[in-house]
Protein backbone atom coordinates (compact mmCIF):
# COMPACT_ATOMS: atom_id res chain seq x y z
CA UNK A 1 0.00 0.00 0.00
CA UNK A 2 1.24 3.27 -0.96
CA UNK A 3 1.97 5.81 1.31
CA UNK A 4 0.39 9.24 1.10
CA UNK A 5 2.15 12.53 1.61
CA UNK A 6 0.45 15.68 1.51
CA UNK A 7 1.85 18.79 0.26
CA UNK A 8 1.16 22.27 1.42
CA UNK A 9 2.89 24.98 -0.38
CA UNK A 10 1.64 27.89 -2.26
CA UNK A 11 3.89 27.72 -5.20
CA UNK A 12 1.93 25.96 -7.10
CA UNK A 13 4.33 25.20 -10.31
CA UNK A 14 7.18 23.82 -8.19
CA UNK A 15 4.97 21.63 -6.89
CA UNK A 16 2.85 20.32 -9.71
CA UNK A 17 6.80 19.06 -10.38
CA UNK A 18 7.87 17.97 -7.22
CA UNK A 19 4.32 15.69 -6.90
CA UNK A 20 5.40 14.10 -10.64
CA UNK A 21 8.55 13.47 -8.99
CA UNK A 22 6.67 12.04 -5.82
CA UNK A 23 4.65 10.26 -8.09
CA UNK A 24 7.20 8.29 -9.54
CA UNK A 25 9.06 7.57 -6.58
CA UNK A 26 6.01 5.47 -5.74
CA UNK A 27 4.14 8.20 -3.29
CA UNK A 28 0.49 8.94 -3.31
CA UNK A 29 0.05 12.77 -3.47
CA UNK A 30 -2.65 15.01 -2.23
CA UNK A 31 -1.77 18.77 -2.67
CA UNK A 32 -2.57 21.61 -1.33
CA UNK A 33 -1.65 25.58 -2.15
CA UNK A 34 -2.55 26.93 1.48
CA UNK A 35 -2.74 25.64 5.35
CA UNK A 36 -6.31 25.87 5.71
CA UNK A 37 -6.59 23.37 3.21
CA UNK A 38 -4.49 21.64 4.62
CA UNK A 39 -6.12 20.85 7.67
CA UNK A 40 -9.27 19.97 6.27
CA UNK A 41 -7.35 17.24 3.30
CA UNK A 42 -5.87 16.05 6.66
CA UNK A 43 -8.84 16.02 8.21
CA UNK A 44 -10.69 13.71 5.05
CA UNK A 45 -7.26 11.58 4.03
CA UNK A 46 -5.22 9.47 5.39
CA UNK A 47 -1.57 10.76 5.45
CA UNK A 48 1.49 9.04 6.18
CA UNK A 49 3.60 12.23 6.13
CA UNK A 50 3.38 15.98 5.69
CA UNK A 51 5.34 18.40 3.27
CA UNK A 52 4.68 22.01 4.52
CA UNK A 53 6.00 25.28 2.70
CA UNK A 54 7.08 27.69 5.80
CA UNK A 55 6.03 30.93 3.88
CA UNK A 56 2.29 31.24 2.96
CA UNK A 57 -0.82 33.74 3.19
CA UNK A 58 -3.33 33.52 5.22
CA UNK A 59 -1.88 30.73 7.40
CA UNK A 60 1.86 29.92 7.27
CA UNK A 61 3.66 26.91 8.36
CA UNK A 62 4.43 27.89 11.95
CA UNK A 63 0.68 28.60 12.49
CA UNK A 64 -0.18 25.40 10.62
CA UNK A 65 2.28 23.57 13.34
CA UNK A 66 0.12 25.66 16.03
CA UNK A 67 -2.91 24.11 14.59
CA UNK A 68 -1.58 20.40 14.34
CA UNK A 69 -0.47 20.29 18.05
CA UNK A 70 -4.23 21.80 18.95
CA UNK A 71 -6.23 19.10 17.36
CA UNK A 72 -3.54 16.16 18.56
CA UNK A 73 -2.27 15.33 15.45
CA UNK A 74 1.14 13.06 15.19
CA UNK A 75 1.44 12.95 11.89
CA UNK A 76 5.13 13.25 10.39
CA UNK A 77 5.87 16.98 9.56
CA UNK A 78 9.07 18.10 7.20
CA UNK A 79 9.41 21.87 6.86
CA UNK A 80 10.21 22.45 2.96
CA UNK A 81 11.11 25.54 3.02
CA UNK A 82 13.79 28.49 1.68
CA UNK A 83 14.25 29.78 4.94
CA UNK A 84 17.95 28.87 6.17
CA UNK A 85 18.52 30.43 9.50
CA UNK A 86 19.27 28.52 12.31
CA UNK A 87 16.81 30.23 14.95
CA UNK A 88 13.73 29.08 12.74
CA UNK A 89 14.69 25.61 12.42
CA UNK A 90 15.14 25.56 15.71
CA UNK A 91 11.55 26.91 16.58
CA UNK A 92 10.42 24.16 14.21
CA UNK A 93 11.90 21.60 15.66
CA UNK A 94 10.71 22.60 19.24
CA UNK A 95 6.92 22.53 17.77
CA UNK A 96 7.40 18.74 16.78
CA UNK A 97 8.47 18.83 13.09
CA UNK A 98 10.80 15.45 12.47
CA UNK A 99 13.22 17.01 9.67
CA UNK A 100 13.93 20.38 7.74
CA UNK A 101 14.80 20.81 4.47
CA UNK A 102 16.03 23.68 2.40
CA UNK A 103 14.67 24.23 -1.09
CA UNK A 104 16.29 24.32 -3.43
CA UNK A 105 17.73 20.59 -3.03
CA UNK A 106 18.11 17.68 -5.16
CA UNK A 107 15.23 15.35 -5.51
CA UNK A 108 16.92 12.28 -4.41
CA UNK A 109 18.14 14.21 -1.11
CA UNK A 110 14.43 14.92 -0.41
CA UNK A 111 13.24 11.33 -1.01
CA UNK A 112 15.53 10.01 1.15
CA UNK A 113 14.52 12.47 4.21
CA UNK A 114 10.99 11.23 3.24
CA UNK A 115 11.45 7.75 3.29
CA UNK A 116 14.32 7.84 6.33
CA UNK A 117 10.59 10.15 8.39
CA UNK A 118 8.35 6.91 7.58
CA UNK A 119 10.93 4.92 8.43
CA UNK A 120 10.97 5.62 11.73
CA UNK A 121 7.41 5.96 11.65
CA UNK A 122 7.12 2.68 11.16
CA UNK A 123 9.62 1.96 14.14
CA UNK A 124 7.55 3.90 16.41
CA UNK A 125 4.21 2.06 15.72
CA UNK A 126 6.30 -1.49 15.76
CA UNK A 127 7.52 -0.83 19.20
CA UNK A 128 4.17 -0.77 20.84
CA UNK A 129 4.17 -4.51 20.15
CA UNK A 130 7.92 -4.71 20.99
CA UNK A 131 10.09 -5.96 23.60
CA UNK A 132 12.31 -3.25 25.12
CA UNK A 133 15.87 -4.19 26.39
CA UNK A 134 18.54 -2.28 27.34
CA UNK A 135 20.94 -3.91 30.35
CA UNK A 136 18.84 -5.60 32.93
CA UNK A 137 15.86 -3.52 32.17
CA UNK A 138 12.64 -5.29 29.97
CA UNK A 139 9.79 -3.34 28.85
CA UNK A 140 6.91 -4.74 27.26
CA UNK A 141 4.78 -2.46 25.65
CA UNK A 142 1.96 -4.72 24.57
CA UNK A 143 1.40 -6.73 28.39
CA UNK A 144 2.45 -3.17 29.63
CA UNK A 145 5.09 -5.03 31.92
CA UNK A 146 8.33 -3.91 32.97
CA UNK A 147 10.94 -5.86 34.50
CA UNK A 148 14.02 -4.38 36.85
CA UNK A 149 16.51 -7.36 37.50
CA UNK A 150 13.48 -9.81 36.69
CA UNK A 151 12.02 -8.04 39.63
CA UNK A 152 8.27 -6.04 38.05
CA UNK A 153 8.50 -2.63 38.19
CA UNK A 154 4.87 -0.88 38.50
CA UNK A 155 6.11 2.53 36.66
CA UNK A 156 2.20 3.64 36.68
CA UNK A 157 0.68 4.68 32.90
CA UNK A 158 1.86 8.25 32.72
CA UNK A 159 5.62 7.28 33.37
CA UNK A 160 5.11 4.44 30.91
CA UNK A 161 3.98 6.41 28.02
CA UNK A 162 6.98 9.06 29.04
CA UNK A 163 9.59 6.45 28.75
CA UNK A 164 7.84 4.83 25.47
CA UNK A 165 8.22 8.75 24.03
CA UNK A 166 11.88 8.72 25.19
CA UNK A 167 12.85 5.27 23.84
CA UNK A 168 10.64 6.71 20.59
CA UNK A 169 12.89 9.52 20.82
CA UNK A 170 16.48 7.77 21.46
CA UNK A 171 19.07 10.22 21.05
CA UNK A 172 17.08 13.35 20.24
CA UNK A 173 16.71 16.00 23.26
CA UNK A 174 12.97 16.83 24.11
CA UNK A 175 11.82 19.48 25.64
CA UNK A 176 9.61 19.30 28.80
CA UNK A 177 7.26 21.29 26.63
CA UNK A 178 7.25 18.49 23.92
CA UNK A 179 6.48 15.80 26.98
CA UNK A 180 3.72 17.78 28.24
CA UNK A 181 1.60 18.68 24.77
CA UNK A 182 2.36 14.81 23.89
CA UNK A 183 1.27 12.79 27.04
CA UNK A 184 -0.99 15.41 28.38
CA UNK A 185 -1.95 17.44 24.80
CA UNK A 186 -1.92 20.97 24.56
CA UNK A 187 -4.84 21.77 26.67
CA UNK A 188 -3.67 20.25 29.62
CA UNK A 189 -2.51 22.82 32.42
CA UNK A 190 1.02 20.75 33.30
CA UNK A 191 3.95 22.53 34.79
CA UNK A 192 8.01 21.86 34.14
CA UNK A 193 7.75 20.14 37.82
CA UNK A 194 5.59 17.75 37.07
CA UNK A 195 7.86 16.35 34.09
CA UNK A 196 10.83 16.63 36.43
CA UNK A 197 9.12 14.19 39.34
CA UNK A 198 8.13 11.56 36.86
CA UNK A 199 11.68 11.51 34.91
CA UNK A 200 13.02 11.52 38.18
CA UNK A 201 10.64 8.31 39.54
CA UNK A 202 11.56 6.85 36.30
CA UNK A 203 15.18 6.67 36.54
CA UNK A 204 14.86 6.19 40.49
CA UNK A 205 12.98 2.79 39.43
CA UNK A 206 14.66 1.67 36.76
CA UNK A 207 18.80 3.03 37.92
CA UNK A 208 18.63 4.45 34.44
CA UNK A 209 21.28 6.48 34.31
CA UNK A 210 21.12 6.85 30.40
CA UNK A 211 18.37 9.34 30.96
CA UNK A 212 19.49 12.22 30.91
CA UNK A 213 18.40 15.74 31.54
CA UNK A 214 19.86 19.15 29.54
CA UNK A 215 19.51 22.22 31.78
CA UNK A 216 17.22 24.68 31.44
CA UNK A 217 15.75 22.71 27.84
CA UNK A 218 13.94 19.31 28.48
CA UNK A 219 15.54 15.24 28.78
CA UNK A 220 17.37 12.83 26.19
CA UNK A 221 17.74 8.75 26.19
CA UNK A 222 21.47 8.46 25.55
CA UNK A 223 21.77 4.59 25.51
């Protein structure tokens, strides 16, 4: 089955080329020239990944981000985008896009970022039927069970889904921001503290000393 990105930029020539080239690289294609649009092919489709212009009336890509993270969306976001400056990737990243690419770039380059998104996509889902090991620590995510020195561990369902994020996450820094709009959603009124006790329970229980936290920013699984 083929997957289906959709594409959200206003430039509507470029990307009447770039969906030919989608096209052929075996991608399904819906396209649309404006964010509002967006939402609402989102909304009616299903898509495996999103392409989104930064730069666009009426509603650009930041604001579309705004609106993903408000109606609980996870689906795979990669800013497109002419815009090379470090402080706007960075603001990107923080609102939950999983790559950013500068136009102009060679199509093969893109495809690759595409495929390497639902890739890991693909990971993510896997693991919730997945055995988690890492020293003498076992995590099952479908009997929910996790194991400390063969000893069970009751880590509670909050802490749970924080650690399945972080193991989600391996390697990548997240924000306590990022924790609290994806376990609690964006409505949710959850302070910095709260993150902090349960990352701190976590590691307490499980003498994970891979998890690590970056002042003043969020937490990262380095293991």
């Amino acid at each position: 089955m083929k997957e289906t990105i959709l594409l959200i930029d206003d430039n509507v020539t470029d990307s009447r080329e770039l969906t030919k080239e989608l096209k052929i690289n075996g991608f399904n294609v819906i396209y649309c020239d404006n964010g509002e649009a967006g939402i609402e092919a989102l909304e009616n489709n299903k898509i495996s990944l999103i392409l989104l212009d930064m730069i666009m009336p009426e509603m650009d890509g930041l604001t579309f981000l705004s609106e993903l993270k408000a109606r609980n969306y996870n689906t795979p976001v990669i800013m497109f985008t002419s815009i090379n400056h470090n402080i706007v990737q960075q603001r990107c990243f923080n609102m939950g896009i999983n790559d950013y690419v500068v136009k102009p770039c060679y199509i093969g380059f893109l495809i690759k970022k595409i495929r390497c998104v639902l890739e890991e996509k693909i990971k993510i889902i896997e693991l919730n039927n997945k055995l988690w090991i890492y020293e003498n620590i076992k995590v099952n995510f479908s009997t929910r069970q996790v194991l400390w020195n063969d000893n069970e561990v009751s880590l509670g369902k909050t802490r749970l889904e924080i650690l399945k994020l972080l193991i989600n996450n391996k390697g990548i820094v997240l924000s306590r921001e990022q924790i609290i709009n994806y376990i609690w959603g964006t409505h949710c009124k959850i302070n910095d503290r709260t993150v902090d006790s349960h990352i701190s329970k976590i590691r307490t229980a499980l003498d994970l000393n891979c998890l690590k936290s970056i002042p003043g920013y969020g937490y990262i699984l380095d293991c």
